[in-house]
C-alpha atoms as a PDB file:
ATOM      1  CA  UNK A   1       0.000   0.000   0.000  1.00  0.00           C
ATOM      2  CA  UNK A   2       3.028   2.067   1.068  1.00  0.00           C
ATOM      3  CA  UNK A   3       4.351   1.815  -2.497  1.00  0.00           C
ATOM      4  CA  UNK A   4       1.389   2.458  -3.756  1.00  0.00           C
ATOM      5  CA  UNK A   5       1.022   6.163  -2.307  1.00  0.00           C
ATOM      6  CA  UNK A   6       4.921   6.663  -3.262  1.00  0.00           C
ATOM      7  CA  UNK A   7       3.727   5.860  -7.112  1.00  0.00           C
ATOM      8  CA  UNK A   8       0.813   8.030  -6.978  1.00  0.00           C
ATOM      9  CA  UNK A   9       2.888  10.649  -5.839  1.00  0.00           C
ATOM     10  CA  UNK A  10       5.597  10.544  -7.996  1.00  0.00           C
ATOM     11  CA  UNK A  11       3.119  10.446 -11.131  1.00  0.00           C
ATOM     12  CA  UNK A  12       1.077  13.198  -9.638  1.00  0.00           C
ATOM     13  CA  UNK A  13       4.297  15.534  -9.733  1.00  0.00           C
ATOM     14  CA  UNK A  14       5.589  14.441 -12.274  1.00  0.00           C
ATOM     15  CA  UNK A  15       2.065  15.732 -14.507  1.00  0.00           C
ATOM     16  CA  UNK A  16       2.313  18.908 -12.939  1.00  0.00           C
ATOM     17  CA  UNK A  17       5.713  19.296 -13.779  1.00  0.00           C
ATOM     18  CA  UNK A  18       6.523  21.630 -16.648  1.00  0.00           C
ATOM     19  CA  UNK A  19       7.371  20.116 -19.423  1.00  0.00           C
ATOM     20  CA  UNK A  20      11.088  20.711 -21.186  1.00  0.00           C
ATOM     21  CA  UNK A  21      11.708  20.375 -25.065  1.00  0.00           C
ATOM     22  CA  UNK A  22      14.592  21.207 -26.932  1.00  0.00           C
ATOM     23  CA  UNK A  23      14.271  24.637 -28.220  1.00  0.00           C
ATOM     24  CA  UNK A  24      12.528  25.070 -31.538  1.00  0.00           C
ATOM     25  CA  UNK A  25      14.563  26.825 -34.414  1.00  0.00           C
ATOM     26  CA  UNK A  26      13.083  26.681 -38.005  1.00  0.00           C
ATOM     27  CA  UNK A  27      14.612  26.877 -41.003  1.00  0.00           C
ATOM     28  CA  UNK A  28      12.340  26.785 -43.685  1.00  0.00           C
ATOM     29  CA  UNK A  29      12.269  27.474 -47.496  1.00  0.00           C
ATOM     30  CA  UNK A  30      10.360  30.655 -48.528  1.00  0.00           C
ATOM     31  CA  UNK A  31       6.941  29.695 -50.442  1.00  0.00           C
ATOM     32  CA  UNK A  32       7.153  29.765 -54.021  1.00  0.00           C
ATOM     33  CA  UNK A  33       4.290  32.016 -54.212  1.00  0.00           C
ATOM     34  CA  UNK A  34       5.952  34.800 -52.090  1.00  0.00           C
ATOM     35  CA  UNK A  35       9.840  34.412 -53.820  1.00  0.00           C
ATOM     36  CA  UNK A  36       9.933  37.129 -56.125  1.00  0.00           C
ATOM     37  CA  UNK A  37       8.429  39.729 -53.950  1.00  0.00           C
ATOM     38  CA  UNK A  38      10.299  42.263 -53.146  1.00  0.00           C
ATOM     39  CA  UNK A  39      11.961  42.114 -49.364  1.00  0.00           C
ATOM     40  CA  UNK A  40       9.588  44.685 -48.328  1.00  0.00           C
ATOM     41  CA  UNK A  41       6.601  43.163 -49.223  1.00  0.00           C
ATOM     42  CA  UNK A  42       7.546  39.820 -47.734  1.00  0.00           C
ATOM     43  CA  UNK A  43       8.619  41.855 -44.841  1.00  0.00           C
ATOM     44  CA  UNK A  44       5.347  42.977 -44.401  1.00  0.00           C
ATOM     45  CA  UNK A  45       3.419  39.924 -44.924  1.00  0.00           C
ATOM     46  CA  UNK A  46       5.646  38.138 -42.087  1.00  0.00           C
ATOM     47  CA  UNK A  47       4.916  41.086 -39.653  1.00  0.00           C
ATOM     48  CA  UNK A  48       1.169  40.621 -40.355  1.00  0.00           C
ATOM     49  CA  UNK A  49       1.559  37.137 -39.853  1.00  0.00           C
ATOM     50  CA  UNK A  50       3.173  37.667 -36.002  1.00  0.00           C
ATOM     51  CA  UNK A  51       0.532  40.460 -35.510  1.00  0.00           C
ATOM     52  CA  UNK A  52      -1.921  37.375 -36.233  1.00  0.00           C
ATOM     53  CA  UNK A  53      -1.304  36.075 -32.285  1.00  0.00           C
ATOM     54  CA  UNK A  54      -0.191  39.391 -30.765  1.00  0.00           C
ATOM     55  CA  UNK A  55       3.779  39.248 -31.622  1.00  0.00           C
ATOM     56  CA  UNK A  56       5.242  42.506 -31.076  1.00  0.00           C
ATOM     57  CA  UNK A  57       7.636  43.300 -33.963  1.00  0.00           C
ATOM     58  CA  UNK A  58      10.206  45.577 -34.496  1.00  0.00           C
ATOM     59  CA  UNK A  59      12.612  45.670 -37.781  1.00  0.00           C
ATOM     60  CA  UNK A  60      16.347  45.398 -36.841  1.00  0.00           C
ATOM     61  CA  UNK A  61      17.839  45.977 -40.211  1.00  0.00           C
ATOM     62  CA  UNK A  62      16.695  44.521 -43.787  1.00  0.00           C
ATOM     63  CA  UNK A  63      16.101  40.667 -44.022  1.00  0.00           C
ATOM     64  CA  UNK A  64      15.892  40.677 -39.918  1.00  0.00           C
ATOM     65  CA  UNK A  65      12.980  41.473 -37.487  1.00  0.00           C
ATOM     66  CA  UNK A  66      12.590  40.457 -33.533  1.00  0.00           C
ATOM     67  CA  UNK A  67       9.348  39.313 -32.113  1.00  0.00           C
ATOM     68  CA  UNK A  68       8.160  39.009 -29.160  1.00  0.00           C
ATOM     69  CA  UNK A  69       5.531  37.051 -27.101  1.00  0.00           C
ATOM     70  CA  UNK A  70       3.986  37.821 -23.884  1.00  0.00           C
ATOM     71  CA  UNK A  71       1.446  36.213 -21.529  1.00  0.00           C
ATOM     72  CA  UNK A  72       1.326  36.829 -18.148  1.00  0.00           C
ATOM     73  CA  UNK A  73       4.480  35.853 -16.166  1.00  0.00           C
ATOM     74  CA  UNK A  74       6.277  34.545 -19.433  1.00  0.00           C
ATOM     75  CA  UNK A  75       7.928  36.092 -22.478  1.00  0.00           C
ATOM     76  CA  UNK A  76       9.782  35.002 -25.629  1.00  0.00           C
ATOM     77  CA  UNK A  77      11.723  36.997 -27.776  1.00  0.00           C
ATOM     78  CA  UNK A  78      12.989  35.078 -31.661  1.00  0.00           C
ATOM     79  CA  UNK A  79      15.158  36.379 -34.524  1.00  0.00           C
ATOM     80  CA  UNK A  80      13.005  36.058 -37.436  1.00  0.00           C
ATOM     81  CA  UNK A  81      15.564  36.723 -40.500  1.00  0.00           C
ATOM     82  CA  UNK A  82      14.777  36.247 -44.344  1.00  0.00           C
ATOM     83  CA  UNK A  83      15.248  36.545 -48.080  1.00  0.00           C
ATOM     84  CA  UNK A  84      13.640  35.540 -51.304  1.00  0.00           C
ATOM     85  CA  UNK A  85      15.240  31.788 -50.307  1.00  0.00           C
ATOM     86  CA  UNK A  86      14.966  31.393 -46.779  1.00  0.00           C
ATOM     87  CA  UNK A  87      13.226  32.032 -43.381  1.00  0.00           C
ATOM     88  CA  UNK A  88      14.154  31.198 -40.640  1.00  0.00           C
ATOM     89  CA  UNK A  89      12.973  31.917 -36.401  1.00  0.00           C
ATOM     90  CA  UNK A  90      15.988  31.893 -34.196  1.00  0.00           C
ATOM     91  CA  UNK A  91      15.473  31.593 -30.162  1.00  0.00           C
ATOM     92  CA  UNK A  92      16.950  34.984 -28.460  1.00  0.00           C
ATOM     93  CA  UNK A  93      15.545  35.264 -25.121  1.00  0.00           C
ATOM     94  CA  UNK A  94      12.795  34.332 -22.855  1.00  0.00           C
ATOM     95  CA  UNK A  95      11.235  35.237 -19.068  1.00  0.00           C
ATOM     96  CA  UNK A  96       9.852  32.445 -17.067  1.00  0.00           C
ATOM     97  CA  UNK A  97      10.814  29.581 -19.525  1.00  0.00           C
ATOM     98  CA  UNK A  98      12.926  28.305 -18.116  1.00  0.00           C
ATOM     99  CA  UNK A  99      15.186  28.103 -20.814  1.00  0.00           C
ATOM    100  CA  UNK A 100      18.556  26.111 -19.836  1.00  0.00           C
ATOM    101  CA  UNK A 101      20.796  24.636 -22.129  1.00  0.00           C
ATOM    102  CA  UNK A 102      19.597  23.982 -25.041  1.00  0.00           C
ATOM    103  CA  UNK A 103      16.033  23.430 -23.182  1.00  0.00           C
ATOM    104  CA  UNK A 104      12.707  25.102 -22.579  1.00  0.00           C
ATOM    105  CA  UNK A 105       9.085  25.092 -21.546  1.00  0.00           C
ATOM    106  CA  UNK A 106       6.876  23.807 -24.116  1.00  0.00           C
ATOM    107  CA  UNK A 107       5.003  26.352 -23.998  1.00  0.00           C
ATOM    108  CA  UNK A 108       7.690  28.342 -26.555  1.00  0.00           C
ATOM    109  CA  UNK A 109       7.752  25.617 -28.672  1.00  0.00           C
ATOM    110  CA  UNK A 110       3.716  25.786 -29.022  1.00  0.00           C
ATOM    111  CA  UNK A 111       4.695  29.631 -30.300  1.00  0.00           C
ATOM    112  CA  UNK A 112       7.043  29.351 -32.349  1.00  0.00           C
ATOM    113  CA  UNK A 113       4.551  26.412 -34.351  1.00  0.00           C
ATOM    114  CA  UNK A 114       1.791  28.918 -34.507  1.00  0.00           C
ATOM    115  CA  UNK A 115       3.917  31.433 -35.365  1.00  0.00           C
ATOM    116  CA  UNK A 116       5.504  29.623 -38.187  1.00  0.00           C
ATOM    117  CA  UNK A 117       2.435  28.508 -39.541  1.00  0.00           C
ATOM    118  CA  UNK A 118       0.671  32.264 -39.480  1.00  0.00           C
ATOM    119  CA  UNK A 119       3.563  33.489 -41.150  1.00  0.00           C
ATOM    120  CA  UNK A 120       3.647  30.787 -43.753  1.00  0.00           C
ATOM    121  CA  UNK A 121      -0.338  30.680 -44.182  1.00  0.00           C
ATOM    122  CA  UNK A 122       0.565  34.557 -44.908  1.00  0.00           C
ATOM    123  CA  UNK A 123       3.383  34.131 -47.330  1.00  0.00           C
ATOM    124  CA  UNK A 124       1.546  31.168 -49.154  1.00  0.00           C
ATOM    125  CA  UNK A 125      -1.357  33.362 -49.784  1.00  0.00           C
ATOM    126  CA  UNK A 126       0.818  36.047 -51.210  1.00  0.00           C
ATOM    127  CA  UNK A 127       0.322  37.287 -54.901  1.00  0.00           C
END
C-alpha cells in the first residue's frame, strides 16, 4: 500500500511538472508564391503574420525582425531573418521559460509552431 502512495505521488508531480523540449529553431524554405516579392513586401506579410497572435515586432535591419511574445508571467523573444530563399525563427531570449541549455518550456515551442504557420499561411497566400 506504502508503495502504492509513493507511485501516486511521484506520477502526480511528475504531470504537474513543466514540461522541457529542446528549443525550436526553423529553417524553412520561402513559399514559391511569395519568392519574387520584393523584401519589403515579404517583410510585411511576415509582420502581419506575427501580428496574427499578438507578436510585437520591431525591424532590426533589412532581411531581420525580432518578435516578441507575452502572456502573463512569461515572455519570448525570436530572430526572425529572411530573403527571397529562406526564413528562418531563431530563439533569443525568454522570461519564465525556463530556458537552460539547449532546453525550454513547451510552452515556446507551441509559439514558435503557430507562429511559423501564421507566417507561412501569410506568405503562401501572397500574390
Amino acid at each position: 500500500m506504502k508503495r502504492l502512495i509513493v507511485l501516486l505521488a511521484v506520477v502526480l508531480l511528475g504531470a504537474c511538472a513543466y514540461k522541457q523540449q529542446p528549443i525550436r529553431n526553423v529553417a524553412d524554405p520561402m513559399p514559391l508564391s511569395a519568392q519574387s516579392l520584393p523584401l519589403a513586401r515579404i517583410e510585411s506579410l511576415i509582420i502581419a503574420g506575427a501580428q496574427t497572435r499578438a507578436w510585437r515586432v520591431e525591424r532590426v535591419a533589412p532581411g531581420q525582425l525580432r518578435a516578441t511574445q507575452v502572456a502573463d508571467k512569461f515572455s519570448a523573444t525570436v530572430d526572425i531573418t529572411f530573403d527571397q530563399r529562406q526564413l528562418r525563427i531563431t530563439y533569443r531570449d525568454s522570461s519564465g521559460l525556463r530556458a537552460n541549455e539547449g532546453v525550454i518550456h513547451s510552452h515556446y515551442n507551441f509559439w514558435v509552431r503557430n507562429l511559423e504557420a501564421d507566417i507561412l499561411n501569410k506568405l503562401n497566400a501572397a500574390q
